[in-house]
Every structure is written in C-alpha cells, then in structure tokens.
Protein backbone atom coordinates (compact mmCIF):
# COMPACT_ATOMS: atom_id res chain seq x y z
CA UNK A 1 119.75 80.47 82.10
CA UNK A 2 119.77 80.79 85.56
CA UNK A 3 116.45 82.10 87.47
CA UNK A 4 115.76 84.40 90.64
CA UNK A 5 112.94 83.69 92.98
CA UNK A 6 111.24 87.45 92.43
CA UNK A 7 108.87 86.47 95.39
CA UNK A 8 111.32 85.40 97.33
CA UNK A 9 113.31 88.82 96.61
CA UNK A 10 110.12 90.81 97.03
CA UNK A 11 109.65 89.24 101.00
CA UNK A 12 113.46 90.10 101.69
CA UNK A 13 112.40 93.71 100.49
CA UNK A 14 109.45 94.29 102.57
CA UNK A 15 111.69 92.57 105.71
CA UNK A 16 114.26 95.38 104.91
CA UNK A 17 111.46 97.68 104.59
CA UNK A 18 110.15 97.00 107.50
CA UNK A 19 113.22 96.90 109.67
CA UNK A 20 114.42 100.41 108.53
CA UNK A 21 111.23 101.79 109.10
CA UNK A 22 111.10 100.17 113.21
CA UNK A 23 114.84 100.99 114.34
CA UNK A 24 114.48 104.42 114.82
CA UNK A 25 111.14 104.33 116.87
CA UNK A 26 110.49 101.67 118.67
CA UNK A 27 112.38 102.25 121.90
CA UNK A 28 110.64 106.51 122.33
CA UNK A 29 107.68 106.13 124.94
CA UNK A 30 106.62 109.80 125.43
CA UNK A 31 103.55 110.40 123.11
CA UNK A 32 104.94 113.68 122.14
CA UNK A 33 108.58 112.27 121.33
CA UNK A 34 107.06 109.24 119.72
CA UNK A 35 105.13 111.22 117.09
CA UNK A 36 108.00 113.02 116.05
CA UNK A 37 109.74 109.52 116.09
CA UNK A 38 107.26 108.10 113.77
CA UNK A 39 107.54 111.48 111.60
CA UNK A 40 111.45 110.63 111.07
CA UNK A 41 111.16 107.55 110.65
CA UNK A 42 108.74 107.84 107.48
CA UNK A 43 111.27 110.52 106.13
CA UNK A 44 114.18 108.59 106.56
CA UNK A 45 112.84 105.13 105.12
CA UNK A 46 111.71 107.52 102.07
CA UNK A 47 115.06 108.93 101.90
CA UNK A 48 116.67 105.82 101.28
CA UNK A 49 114.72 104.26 99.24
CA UNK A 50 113.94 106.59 96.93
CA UNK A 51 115.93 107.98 93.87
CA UNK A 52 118.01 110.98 94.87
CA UNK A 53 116.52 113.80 92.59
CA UNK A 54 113.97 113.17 95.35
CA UNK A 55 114.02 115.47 98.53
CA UNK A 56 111.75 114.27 101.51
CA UNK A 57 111.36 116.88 104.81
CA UNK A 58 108.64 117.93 106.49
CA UNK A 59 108.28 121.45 105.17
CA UNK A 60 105.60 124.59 104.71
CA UNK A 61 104.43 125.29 101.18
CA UNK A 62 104.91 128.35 100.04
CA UNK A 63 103.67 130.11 96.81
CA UNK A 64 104.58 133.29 94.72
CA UNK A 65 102.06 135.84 96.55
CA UNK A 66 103.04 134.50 99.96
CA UNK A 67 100.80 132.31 100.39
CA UNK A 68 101.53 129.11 103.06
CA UNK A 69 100.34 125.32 103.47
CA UNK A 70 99.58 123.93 106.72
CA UNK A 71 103.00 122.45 108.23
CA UNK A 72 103.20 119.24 106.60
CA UNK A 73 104.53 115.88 107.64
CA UNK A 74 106.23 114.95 104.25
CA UNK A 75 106.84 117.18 101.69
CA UNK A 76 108.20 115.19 98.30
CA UNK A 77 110.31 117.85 96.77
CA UNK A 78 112.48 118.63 93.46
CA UNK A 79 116.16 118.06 93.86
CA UNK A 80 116.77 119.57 90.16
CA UNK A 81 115.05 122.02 89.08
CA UNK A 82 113.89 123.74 92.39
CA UNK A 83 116.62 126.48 92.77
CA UNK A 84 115.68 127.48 96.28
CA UNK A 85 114.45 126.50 99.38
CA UNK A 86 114.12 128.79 102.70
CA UNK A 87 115.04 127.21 105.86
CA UNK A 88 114.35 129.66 108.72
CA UNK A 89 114.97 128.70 111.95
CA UNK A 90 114.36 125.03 111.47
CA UNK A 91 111.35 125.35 108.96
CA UNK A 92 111.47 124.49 105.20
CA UNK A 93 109.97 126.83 103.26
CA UNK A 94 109.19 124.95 99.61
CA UNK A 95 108.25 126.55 96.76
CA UNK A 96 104.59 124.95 95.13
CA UNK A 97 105.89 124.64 91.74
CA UNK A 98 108.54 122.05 93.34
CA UNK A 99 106.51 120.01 95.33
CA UNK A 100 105.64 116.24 93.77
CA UNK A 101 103.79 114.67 97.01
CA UNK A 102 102.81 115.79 100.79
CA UNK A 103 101.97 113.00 103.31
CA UNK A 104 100.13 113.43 106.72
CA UNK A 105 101.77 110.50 109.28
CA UNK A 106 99.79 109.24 112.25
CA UNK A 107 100.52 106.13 114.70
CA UNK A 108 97.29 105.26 113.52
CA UNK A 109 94.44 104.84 110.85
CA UNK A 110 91.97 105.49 113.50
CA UNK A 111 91.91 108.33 115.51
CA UNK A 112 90.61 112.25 116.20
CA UNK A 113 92.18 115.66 115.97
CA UNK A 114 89.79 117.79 117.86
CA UNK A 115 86.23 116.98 115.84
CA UNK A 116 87.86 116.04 113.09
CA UNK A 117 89.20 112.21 111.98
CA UNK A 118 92.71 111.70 111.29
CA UNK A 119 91.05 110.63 107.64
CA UNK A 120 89.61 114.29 107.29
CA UNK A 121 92.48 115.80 108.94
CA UNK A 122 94.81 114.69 105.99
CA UNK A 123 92.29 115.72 103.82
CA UNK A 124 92.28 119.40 104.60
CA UNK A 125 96.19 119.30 105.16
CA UNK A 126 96.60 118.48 101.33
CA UNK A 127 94.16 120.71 100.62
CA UNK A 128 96.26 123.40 101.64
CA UNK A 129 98.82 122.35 99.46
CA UNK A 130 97.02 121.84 96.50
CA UNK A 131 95.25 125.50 96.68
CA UNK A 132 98.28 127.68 96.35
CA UNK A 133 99.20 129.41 93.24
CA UNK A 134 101.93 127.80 91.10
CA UNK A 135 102.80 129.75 87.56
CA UNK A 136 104.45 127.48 85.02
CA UNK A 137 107.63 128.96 83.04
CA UNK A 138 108.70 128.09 79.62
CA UNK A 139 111.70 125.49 79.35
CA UNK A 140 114.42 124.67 76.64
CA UNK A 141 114.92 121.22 75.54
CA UNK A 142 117.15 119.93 73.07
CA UNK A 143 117.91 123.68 72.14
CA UNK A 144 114.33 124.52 71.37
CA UNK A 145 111.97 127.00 73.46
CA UNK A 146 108.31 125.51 75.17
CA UNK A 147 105.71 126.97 76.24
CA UNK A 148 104.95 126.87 80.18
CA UNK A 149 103.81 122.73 80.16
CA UNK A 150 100.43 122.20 82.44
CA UNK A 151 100.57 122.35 86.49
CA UNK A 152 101.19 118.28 87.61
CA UNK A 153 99.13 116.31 90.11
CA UNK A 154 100.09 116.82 93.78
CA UNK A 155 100.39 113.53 95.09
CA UNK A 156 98.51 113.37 98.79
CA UNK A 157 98.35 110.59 101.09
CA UNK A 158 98.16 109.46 104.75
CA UNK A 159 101.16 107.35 106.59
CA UNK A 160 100.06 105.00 109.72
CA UNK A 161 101.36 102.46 111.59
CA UNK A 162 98.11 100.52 112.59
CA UNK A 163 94.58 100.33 112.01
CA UNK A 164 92.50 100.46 114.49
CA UNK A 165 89.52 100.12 112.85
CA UNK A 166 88.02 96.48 111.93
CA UNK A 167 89.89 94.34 110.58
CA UNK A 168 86.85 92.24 108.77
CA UNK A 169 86.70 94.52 106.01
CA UNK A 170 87.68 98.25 105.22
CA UNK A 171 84.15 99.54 104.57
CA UNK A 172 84.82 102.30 107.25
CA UNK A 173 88.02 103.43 105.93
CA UNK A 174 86.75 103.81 102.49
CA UNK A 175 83.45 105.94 104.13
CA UNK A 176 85.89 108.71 105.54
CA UNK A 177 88.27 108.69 102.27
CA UNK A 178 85.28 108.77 100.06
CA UNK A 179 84.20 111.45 101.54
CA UNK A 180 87.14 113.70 100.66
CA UNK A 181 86.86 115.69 97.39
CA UNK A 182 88.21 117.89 95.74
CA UNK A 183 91.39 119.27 96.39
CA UNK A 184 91.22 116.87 99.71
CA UNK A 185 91.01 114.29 98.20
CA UNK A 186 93.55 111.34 98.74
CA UNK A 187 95.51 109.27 96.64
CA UNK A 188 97.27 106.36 98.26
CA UNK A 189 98.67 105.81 101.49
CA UNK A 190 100.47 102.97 103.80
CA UNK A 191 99.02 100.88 107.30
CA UNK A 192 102.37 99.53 108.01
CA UNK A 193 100.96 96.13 109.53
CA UNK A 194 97.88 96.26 107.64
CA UNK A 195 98.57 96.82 104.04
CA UNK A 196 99.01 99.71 101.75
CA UNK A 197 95.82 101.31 100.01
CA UNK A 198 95.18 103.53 96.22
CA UNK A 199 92.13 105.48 95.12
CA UNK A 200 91.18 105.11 91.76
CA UNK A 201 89.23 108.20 90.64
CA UNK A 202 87.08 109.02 87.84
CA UNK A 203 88.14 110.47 84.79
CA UNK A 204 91.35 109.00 84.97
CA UNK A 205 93.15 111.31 82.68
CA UNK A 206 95.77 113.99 82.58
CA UNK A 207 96.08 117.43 82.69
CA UNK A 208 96.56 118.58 79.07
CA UNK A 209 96.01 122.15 79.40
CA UNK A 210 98.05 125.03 81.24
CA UNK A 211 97.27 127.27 84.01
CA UNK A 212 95.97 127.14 87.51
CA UNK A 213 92.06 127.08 86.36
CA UNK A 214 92.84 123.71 84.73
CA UNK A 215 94.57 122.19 87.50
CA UNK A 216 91.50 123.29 89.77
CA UNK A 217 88.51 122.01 87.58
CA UNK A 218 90.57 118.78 87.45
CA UNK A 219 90.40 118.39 91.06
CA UNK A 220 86.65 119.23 90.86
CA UNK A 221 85.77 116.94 88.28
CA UNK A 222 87.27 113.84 89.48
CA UNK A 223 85.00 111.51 91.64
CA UNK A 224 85.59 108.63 93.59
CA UNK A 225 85.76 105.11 91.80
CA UNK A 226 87.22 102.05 93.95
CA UNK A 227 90.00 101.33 96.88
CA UNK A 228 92.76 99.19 96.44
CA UNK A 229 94.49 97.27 99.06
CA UNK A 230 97.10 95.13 99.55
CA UNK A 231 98.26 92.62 102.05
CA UNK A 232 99.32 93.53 104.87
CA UNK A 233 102.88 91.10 104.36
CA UNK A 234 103.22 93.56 101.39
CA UNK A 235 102.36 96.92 103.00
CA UNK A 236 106.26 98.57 102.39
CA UNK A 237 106.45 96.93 99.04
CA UNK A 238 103.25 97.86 97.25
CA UNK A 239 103.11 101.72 98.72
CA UNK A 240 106.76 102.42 97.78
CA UNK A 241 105.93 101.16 94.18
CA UNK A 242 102.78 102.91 93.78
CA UNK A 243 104.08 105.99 94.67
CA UNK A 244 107.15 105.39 91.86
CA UNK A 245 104.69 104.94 89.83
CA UNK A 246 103.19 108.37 90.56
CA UNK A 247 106.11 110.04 90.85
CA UNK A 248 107.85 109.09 87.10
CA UNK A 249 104.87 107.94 85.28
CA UNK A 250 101.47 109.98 86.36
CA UNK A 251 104.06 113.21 87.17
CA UNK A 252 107.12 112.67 85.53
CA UNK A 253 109.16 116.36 86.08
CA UNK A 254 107.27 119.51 87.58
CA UNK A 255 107.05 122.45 85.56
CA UNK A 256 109.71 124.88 85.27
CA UNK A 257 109.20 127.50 88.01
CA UNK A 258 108.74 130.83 87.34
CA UNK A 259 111.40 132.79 89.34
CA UNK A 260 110.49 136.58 88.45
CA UNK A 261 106.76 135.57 89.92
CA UNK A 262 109.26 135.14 93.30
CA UNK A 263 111.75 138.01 92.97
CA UNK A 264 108.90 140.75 92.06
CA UNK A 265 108.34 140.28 95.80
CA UNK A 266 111.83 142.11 96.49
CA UNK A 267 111.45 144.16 93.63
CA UNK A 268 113.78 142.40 91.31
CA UNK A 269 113.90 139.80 88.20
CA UNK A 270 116.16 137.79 86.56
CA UNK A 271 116.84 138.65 82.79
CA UNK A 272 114.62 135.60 80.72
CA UNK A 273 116.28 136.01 77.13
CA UNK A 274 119.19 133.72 76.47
C-alpha cells in the first residue's frame, strides 16, 4: 500500500492558502482601498474553499419585524434553503434564519475604532446579529411533518492579517476576548501570520429546545473556558477546519424559515398545507 505524506500535503495547503489570500491585496496602498482589499480578499479565499451550499458576502441582517444588523464584513449564508435575498443598490439584505457565521476583518489584531478595540468592536458587530428575531418553521423529511427544530448557533469571529500585540504570549488578546459575553461573544478567528485562535466556552452543549428565549439564555449562560491557538505556519489550515467543523457538525442545516413571518409585512402569505 502506497502512503501520502499528510504533513507534507497539509504545508502545500496552507502555501495555497496563503497565496490566494495575498494576490488580490498586496499591491492597493490607499488605507481606504486597502481595507476594502483585505475585505475581498477574505470573501474570496472563503468562496473557494468552501463547499458551495455556502454563500459568503458582506451583507446586513435582516429579520421578520424589520429589524437590521450592523453592516457586516462576512456574512456565511444558506445557499439551499434561504429562498430570498434583497440586494438594493449594492447591499445584501440576508434574512437571520439563513445566516450560519458573520466575521468582522481588520489589517490587524491590534487596533481602535473610536474608544473602542477592534476586539470589542467585533464583539458588538455580532451582537447585532445574534439579537434579531428568527422564527423557526416546521419541515418535511422523508415524507413526515416536524415541528419548527431549535434556532442554531451564529458562528462570530474576527479576521486579521497581523498582530500587533506581543508576540511572547497572547495574555492580552485573551483579556479583550474574555471580556466579551453574551451575545458578543466570539468564537474563533484567524491572524494570518500569527496563527488561528478558538474559544472554548462553558457548558459546551447544544440547543435542544425551540424558540428565541432558548437561543438567548444560551448565550447568557455560557462563560468563558480556555483559548486555543495554533501556529502561525498553520494559521489558513487550522481556521478553515475549525470553522467546517462549526459549520456541519456544531450547526449542521439552519432551521426552516418561516416565510409568512416575512410576507405579513406586505400583507400576504403563502398557503402552508401540502
């Protein structure tokens, strides 16, 4: 039987990784410019590399009563079961119920918006996400009716380039994401030539039980455990397969969305006997 060298496989990944993730910002010198740069390159590495029922933009979430994120980055999107999306003029409006994972991307680990740490800034970002409304709708499988299944975890993490912060140890990264709770509270995220980075939390467990009051007190409940990180020659490697991991086993598929919770809006509803 003839063997592969996984490791060797694994460093040809990350080079590839890497590489895609460079080429389409490396040559844009205006600050403003190189931030959208940065942006689009994220999306596009995420694009590629990730299965297709995924949709990656950056994007405003939008629930049933209205209600809109902050402009986000990354939005992490259904490709299947999310039967509309609004783009006006330029702007992707994306239903909650459809949304897997949001990302905030900055040049760098360290830095300030206003008062507030890019850290914290990421933070409240996903918070805005994870606070909307999302109603659940029963599904069919295999020819038989289920009830609406419980609201999923939102995925939320932070995208940088560089850290800026010491490189001895990451004590002062783990102060500022420690002190996120709560529905700002982050879950992974990726220093491209530093290493990627997880948050375990305590109770690690699931959501086993419908509705929106569920979802919250999860959120509320869970408490920072211990940071993860990797090294930094396996940055692109390790994020991309924590966030699979996320994405089919801690989420699997979203809920079914609720589309008369949308069309009462406009007065209408769709007809929900077979």
């Amino acid at each position: 039987m003839t063997k592969v060298d996984l490791k060797q496989l694994f460093n040809g990944l990350q080079r590839q990784m890497s590489a895609q993730l460079n080429t389409n910002r490396e040559f844009i010198d205006h600050p403003g410019s190189k931030g959208d740069a940065i942006e689009n390159a994220w999306i596009e590495w995420l694009r590629k590399y990730l299965p297709n029922r995924y949709c990656v933009d950056k994007a405003i979430v939008i629930d049933h009563e209205g209600n809109t994120s902050q402009q986000m980055d990354i939005v992490i999107y259904d490709n299947w079961f999310t039967p509309f999306i609004f783009n006006q003029n330029g702007f992707y409006y994306v239903p909650a119920e459809g949304v897997y994972a949001v990302f905030e991307v900055k040049p760098d680990i360290q830095g300030n918006v206003g008062e507030k740490t890019y850290i914290e800034y990421a933070g409240e970002k996903i918070e805005s996400v994870r606070v909307l409304k999302r109603e659940a709708a029963s599904f069919i499988n295999g020819g038989t009716k289920f009830t609406p299944r419980p609201l999923t975890k939102i995925v939320g993490g932070i995208l940088c380039s560089t850290n800026g912060f010491t490189h001895k140890n990451n004590d002062t990264i783990e102060k500022h994401i420690k002190a996120l709770d709560n529905l700002q509270s982050i879950d992974l995220g990726c220093i491209a030539d530093y290493g990627s980075f997880y948050i375990d939390y305590n109770p690690n467990e699931e959501i086993t039980i419908g509705g929106q009051d569920a979802y919250l007190k999860f959120y509320a409940n869970r408490k920072f455990n211990k940071m993860k990180f990797s090294e930094a020659d396996h940055s692109f490697v390790t994020f991309f397969m924590q966030l699979t991991r996320y994405l089919q086993q801690a989420i699997g598929t979203i809920p079914a969305i609720n589309l008369n919770a949308y069309l009462k809006n406009i007065g209408e509803e769709v007809d929900e006997q077979i």
